[in-house]
Protein backbone atom coordinates (compact mmCIF):
# COMPACT_ATOMS: atom_id res chain seq x y z
CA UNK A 1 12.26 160.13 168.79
CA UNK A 2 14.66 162.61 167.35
CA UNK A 3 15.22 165.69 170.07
CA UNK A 4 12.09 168.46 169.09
CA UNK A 5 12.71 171.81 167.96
CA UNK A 6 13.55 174.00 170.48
CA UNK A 7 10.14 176.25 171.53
CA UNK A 8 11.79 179.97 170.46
CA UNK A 9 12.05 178.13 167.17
CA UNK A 10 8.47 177.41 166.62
CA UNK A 11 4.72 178.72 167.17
CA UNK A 12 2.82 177.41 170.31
CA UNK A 13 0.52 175.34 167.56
CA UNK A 14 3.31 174.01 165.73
CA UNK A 15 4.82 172.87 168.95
CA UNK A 16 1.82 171.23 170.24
CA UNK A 17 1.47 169.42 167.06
CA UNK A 18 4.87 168.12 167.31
CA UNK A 19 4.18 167.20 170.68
CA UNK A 20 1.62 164.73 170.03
CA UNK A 21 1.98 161.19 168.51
CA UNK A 22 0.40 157.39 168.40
CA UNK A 23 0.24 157.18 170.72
CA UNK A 24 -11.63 139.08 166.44
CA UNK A 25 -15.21 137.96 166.48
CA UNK A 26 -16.93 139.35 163.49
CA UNK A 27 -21.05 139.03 162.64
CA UNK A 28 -21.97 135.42 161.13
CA UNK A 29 -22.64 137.32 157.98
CA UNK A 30 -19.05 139.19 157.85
CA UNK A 31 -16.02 136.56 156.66
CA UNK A 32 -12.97 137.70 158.09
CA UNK A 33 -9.89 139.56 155.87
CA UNK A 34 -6.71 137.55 156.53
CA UNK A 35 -4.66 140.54 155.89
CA UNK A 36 -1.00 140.50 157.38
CA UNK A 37 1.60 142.27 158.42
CA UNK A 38 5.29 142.26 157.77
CA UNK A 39 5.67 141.04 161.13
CA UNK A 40 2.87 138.44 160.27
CA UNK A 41 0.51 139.86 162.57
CA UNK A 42 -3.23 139.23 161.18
CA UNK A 43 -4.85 142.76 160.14
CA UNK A 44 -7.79 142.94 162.23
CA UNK A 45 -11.32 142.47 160.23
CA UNK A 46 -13.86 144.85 160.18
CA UNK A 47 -17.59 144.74 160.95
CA UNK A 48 -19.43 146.04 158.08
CA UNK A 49 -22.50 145.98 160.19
CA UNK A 50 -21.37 148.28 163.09
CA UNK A 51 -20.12 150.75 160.53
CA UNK A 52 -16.25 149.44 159.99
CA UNK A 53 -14.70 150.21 156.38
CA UNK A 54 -11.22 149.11 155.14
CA UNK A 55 -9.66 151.51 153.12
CA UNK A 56 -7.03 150.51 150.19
CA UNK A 57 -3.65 149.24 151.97
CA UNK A 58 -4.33 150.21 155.27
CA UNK A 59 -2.94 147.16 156.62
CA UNK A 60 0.60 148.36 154.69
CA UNK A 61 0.35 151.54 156.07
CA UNK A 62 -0.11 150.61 159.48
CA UNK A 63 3.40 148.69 159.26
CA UNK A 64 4.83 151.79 157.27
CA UNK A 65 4.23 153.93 160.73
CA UNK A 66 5.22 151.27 162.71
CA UNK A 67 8.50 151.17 160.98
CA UNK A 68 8.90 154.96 160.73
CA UNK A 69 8.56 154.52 165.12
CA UNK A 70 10.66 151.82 165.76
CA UNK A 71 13.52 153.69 163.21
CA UNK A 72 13.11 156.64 165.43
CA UNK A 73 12.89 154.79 168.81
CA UNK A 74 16.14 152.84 168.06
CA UNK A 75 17.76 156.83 167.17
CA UNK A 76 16.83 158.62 170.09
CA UNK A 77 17.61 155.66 172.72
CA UNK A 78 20.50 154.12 171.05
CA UNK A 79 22.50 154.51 174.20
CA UNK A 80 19.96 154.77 176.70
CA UNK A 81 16.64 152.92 178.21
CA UNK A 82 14.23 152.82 175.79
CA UNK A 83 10.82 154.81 176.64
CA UNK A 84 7.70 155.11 174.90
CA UNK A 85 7.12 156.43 171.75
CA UNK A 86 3.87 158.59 173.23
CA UNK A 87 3.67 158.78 177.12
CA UNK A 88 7.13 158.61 178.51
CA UNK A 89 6.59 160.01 181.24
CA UNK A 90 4.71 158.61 184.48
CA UNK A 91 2.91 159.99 187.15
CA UNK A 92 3.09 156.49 188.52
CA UNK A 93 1.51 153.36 188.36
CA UNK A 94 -1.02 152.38 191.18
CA UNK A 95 -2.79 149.24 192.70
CA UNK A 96 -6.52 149.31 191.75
CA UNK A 97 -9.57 147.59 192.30
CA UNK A 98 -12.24 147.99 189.22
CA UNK A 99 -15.86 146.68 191.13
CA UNK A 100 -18.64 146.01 188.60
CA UNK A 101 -22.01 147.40 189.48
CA UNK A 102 -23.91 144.98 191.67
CA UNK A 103 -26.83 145.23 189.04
CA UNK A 104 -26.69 146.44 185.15
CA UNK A 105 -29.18 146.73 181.57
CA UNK A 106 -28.49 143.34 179.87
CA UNK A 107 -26.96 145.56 176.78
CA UNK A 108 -23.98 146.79 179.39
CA UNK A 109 -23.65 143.30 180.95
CA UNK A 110 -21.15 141.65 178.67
CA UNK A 111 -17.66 140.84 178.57
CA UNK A 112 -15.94 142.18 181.31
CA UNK A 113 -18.64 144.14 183.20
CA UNK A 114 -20.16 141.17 185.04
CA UNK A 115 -22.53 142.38 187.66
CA UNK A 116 -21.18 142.37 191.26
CA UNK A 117 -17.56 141.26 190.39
CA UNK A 118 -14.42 142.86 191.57
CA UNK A 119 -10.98 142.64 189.32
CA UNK A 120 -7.37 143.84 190.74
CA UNK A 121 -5.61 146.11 188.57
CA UNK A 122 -3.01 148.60 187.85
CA UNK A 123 -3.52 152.26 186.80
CA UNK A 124 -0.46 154.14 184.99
CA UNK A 125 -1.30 158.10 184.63
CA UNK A 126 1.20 159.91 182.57
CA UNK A 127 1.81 162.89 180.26
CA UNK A 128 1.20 162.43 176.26
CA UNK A 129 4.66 164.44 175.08
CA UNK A 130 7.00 162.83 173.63
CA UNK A 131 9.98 164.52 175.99
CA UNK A 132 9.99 162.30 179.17
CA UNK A 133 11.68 165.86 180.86
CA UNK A 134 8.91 168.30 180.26
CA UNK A 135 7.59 169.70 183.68
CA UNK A 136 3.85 168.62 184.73
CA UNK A 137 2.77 172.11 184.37
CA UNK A 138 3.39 172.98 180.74
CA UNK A 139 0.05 172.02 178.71
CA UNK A 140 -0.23 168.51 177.41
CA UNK A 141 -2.78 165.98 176.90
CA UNK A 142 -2.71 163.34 179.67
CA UNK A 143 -3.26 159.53 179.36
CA UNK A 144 -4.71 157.22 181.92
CA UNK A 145 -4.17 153.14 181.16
CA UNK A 146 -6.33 150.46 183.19
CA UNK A 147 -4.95 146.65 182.76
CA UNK A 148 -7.57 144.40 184.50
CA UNK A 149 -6.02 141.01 185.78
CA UNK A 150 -6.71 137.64 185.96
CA UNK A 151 -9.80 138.40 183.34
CA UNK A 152 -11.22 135.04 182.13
CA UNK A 153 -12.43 134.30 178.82
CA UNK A 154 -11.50 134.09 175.28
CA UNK A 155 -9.04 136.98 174.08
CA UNK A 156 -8.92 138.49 170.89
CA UNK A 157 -4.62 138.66 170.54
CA UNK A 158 -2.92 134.42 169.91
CA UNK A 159 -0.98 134.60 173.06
CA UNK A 160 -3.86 135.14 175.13
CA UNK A 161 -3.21 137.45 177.86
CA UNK A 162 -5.15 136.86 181.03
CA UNK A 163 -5.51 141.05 181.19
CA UNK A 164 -8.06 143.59 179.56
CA UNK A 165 -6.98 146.99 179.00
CA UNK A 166 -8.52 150.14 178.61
CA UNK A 167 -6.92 152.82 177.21
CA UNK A 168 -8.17 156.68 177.71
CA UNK A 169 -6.69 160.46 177.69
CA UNK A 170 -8.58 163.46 178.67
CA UNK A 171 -9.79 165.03 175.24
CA UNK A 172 -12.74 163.32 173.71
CA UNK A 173 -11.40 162.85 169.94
CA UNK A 174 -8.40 162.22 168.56
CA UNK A 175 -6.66 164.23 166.10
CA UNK A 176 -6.63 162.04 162.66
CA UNK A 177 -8.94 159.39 161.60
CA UNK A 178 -7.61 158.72 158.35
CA UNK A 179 -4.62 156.20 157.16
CA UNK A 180 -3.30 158.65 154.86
CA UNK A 181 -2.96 161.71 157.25
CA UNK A 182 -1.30 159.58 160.00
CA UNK A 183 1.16 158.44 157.51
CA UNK A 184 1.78 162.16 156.21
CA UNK A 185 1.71 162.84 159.86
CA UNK A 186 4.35 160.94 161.24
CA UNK A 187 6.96 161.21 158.20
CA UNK A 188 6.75 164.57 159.91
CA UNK A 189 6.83 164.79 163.01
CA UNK A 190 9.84 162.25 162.78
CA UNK A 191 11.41 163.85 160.21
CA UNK A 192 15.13 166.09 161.01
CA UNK A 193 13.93 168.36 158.17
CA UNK A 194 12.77 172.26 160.17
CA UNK A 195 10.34 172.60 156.60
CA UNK A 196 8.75 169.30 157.17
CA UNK A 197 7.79 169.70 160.53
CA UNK A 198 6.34 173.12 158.63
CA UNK A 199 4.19 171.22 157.67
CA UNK A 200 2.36 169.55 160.30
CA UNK A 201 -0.28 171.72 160.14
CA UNK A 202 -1.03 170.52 156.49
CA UNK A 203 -0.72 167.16 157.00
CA UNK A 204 -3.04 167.31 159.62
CA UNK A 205 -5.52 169.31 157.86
CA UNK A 206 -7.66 172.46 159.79
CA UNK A 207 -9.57 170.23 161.94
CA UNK A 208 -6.95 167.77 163.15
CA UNK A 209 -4.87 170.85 163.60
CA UNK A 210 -7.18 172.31 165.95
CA UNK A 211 -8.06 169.12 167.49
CA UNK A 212 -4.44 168.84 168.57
CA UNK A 213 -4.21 171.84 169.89
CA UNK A 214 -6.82 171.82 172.01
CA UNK A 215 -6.30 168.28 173.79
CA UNK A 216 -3.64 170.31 175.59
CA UNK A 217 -4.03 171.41 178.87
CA UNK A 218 -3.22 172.20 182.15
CA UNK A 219 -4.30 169.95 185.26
CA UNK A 220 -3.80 170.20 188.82
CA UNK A 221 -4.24 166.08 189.57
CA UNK A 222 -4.68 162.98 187.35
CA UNK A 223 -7.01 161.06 189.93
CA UNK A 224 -9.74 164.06 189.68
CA UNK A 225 -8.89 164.66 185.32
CA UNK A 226 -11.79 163.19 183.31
CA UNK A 227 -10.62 160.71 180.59
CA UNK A 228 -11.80 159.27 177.51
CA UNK A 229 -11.25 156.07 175.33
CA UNK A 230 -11.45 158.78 172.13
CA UNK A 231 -12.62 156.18 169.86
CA UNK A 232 -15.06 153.80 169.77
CA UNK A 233 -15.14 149.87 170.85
CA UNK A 234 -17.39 146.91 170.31
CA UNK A 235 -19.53 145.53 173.75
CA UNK A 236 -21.12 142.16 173.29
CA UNK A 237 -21.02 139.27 170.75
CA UNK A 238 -23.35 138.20 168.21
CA UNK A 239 -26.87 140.81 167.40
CA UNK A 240 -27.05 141.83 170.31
CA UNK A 241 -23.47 143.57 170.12
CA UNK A 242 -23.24 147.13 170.22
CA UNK A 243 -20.57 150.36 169.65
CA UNK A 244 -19.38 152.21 172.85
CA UNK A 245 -17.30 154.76 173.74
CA UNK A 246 -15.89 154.73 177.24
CA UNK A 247 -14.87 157.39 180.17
CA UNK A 248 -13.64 158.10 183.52
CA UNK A 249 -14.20 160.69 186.00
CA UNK A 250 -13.82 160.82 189.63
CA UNK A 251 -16.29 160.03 192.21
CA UNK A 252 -15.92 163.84 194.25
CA UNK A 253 -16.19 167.10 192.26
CA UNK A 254 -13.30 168.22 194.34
CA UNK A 255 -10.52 169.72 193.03
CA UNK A 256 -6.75 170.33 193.90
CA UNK A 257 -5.66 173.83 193.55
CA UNK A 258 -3.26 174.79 190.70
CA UNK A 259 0.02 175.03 192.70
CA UNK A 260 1.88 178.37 192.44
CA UNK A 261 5.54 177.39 191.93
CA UNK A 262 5.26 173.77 190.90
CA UNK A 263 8.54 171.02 190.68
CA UNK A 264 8.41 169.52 187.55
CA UNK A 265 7.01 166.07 188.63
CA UNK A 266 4.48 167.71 190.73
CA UNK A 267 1.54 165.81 189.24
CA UNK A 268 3.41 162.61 190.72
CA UNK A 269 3.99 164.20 193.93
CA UNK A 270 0.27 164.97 194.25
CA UNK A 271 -0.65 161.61 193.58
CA UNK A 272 1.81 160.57 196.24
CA UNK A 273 0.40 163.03 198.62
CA UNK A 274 -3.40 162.23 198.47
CA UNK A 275 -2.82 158.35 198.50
CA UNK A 276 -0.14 158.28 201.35
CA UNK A 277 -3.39 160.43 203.30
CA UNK A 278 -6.47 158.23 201.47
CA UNK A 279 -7.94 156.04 198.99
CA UNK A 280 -8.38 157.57 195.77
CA UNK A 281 -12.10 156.52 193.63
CA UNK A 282 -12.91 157.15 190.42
CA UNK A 283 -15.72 155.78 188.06
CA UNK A 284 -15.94 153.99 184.81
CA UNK A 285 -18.51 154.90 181.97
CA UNK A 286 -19.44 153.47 179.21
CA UNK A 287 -21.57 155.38 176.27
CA UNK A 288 -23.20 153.63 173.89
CA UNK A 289 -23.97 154.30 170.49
CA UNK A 290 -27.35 155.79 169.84
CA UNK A 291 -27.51 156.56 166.08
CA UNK A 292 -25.89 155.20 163.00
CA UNK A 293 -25.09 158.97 162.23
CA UNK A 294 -22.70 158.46 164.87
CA UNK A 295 -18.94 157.17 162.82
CA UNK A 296 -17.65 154.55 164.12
CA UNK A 297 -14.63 155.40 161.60
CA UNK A 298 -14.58 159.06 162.02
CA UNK A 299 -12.33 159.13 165.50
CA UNK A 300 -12.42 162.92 164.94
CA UNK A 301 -16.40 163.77 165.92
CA UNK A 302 -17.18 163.63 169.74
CA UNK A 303 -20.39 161.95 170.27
CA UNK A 304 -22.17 164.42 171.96
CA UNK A 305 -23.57 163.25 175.69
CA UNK A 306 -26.23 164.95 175.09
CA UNK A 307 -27.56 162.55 172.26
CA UNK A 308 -25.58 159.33 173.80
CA UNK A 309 -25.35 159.49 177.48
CA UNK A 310 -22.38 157.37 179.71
CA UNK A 311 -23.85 155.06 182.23
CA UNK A 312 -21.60 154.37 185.39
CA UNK A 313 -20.48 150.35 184.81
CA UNK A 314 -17.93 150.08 187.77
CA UNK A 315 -16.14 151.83 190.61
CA UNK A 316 -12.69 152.30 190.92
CA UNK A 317 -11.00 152.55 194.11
CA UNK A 318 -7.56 152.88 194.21
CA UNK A 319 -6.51 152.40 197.92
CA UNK A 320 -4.23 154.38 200.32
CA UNK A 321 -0.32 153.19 199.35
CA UNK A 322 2.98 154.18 198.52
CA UNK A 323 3.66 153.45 194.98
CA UNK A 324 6.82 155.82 193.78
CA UNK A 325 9.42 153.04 194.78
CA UNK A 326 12.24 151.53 191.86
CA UNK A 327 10.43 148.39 192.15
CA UNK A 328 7.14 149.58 191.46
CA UNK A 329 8.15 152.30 189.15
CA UNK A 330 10.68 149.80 187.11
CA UNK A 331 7.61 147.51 186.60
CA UNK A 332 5.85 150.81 185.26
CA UNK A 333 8.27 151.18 182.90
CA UNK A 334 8.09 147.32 181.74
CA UNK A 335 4.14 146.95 181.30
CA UNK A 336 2.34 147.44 178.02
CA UNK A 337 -0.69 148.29 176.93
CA UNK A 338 -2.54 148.05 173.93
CA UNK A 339 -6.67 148.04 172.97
CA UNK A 340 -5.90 144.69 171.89
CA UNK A 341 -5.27 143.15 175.15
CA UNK A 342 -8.93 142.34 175.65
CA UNK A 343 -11.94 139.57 175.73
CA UNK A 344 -13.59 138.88 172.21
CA UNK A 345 -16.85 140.80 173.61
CA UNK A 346 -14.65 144.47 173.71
CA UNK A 347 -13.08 144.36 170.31
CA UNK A 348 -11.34 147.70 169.60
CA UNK A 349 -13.54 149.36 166.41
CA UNK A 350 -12.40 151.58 163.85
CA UNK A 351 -8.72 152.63 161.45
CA UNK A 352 -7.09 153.79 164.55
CA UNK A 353 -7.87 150.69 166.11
CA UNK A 354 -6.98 148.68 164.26
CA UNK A 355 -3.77 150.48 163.60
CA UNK A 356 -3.01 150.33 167.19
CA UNK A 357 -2.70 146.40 166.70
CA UNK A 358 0.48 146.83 164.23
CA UNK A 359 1.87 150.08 165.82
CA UNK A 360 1.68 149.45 169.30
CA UNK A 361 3.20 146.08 170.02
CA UNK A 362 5.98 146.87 167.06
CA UNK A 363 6.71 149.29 169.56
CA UNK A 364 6.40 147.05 173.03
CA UNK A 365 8.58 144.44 171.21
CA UNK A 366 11.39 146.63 170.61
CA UNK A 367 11.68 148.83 173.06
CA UNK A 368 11.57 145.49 175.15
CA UNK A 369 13.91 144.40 173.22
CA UNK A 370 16.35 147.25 173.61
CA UNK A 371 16.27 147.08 177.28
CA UNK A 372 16.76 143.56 177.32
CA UNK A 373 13.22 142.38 179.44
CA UNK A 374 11.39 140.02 178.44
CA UNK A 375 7.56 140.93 177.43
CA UNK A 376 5.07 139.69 179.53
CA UNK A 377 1.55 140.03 181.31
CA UNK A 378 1.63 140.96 185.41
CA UNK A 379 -1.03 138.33 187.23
């Protein structure tokens, strides 16, 4: 991405809005949309029946951000490794195991939460700006990734990777729910005009403006931060499937102090710390949908807890180990993760969504691409 605005420049919103980017089985009754991309990726379908509508060309303007990225990924790292669009930066990437409750409700017990069983994983925690350099402490949304492994099953992507990811920051909503606003949106934030990042706040519109201003914030460790998967997913197959939302917290209410002269990395150096000492647990939720009322399009409206609760689905634990090393944090750097990566039963739901499919592996591809590794799934 082109180099931001310097902060004297700008207004603390307008910097935390230019801070923040982008980061099928259907009902018997609902034919799929072959819709395609330029890349001649298949436009997901929707699910008229959980609440999914398609608005006019959304499919086009999914590629339209996904070429306004890659333009201004290919820019910024033209003589450099290529990062991330959203979520350069790492905290690291850990060794997990994700253990399924021994017992579960028959609505939770599908796809991937199978009663009693255990799957390996990796973790990657990171920061959401868009400036790899910025130091831990500054406010900023921050993003925790889960790839299960060796998952069995039928996926929902052609090439079928053996993996289902989960994909969560720690704000409950996300900041635009409509095609047209991302698209305004990112012209934007990529743009080198000063007046058009002026208007950020306008393309956003007063709620997705305060929305992104308040996912900021400071945090003292990413294995105690509560996370969410912001918008919502599909659990099951068939009638009996359902819309969730899902979350993760950690297992102890304990909390690190804020440190009072932090290093820059310090949230990775914290991680380091408590693992090197002891295993780390966390737990997975899932919340499922408990009124129509309750969007599955509109990404921008929490669903309150106290309407839809989160049941605990699995454990986490992430064990005592060393995992800042150039081997470990290379393959960081190489691993994607998208909603898509996932079993037919956990179908992503919703515009952002299915944006996501287009957006994020245009981006994998080439920033693969660009560093010259070949893209593939860790067993």
């Amino acid at each position: 991405m082109p180099n931001l605005i310097r902060p004297m420049c700008l207004n603390p919103l307008l910097q935390t809005l230019m801070a923040i980017s982008v980061c099928t089985v259907v009902h018997a009754n609902t034919p799929p949309i072959a819709l395609k991309t330029t890349n001649n990726i298949v436009y997901p379908s929707v699910d008229h029946d959980l609440g999914e509508r398609l608005p006019p060309n959304e499919a086009i303007k999914a590629t339209e951000i996904a070429d306004i990225i890659e333009a201004s990924i290919r820019k910024q790292y033209a003589t450099s490794l290529a990062l991330r669009d959203a979520h350069p930066k790492a905290h690291g990437c850990v060794r997990a195991e994700f253990k399924i409750n021994e017992t579960l409700p028959k609505n939770l017990a599908q796809g991937v939460f199978v009663p009693g069983k255990t799957y390996q994983a990796w973790i990657r925690f990171s920061n959401a700006s868009r400036d790899a350099t910025q130091a831990d402490i500054k406010s900023d949304a921050r993003g925790m990734a889960i790839k299960l492994l060796d998952v069995p099953g039928k996926k929902l992507l052609a090439d079928a990777p053996a993996t289902q990811d989960f994909i969560m920051i720690n704000h409950p909503v996300f900041f635009v729910n409509d095609p047209d606003r991302y698209i305004s949106f990112m012209q934007d934030i990529n743009s080198d005009g000063f007046l058009k990042k002026l208007h950020l706040p306008f393309a956003l519109g007063m709620k997705g403006t305060w929305i992104a201003f308040n996912s900021k914030s400071k945090i003292s460790n990413p294995l105690q931060t509560r996370y969410w998967s912001m918008v919502p997913y599909q659990l099951g197959v068939g009638t009996e499937r359902q819309a969730v939302k899902y979350s993760a917290r950690a297992c102890s209410t304990i909390t690190t102090p804020m440190p009072h002269a932090p290093h820059p990395n310090f949230l990775r150096e914290t991680m380091q710390s408590d693992l090197q000492k002891a295993d780390a647990c966390m737990e997975f939720l899932v919340q499922p949908r408990t009124s129509n009322a309750m969007s599955i399009e509109d990404s921008m409206t929490e669903w309150k807890e106290g309407q839809a609760p989160f049941y605990k689905v699995a454990t986490i634990r992430i064990p005592q180990q060393i995992f800042d090393t150039p081997d470990q944090n290379k393959f960081c750097e190489n691993l994607s993760f998208t909603p898509w990566h996932a079993q037919l039963e956990h179908k992503p739901l919703g515009a952002i969504n299915r944006m996501r499919k287009v957006i994020y592996d245009r981006i994998s591809q080439v920033r693969h691409e660009m560093n010259s590794i070949h893209r593939s799934e860790p067993y």
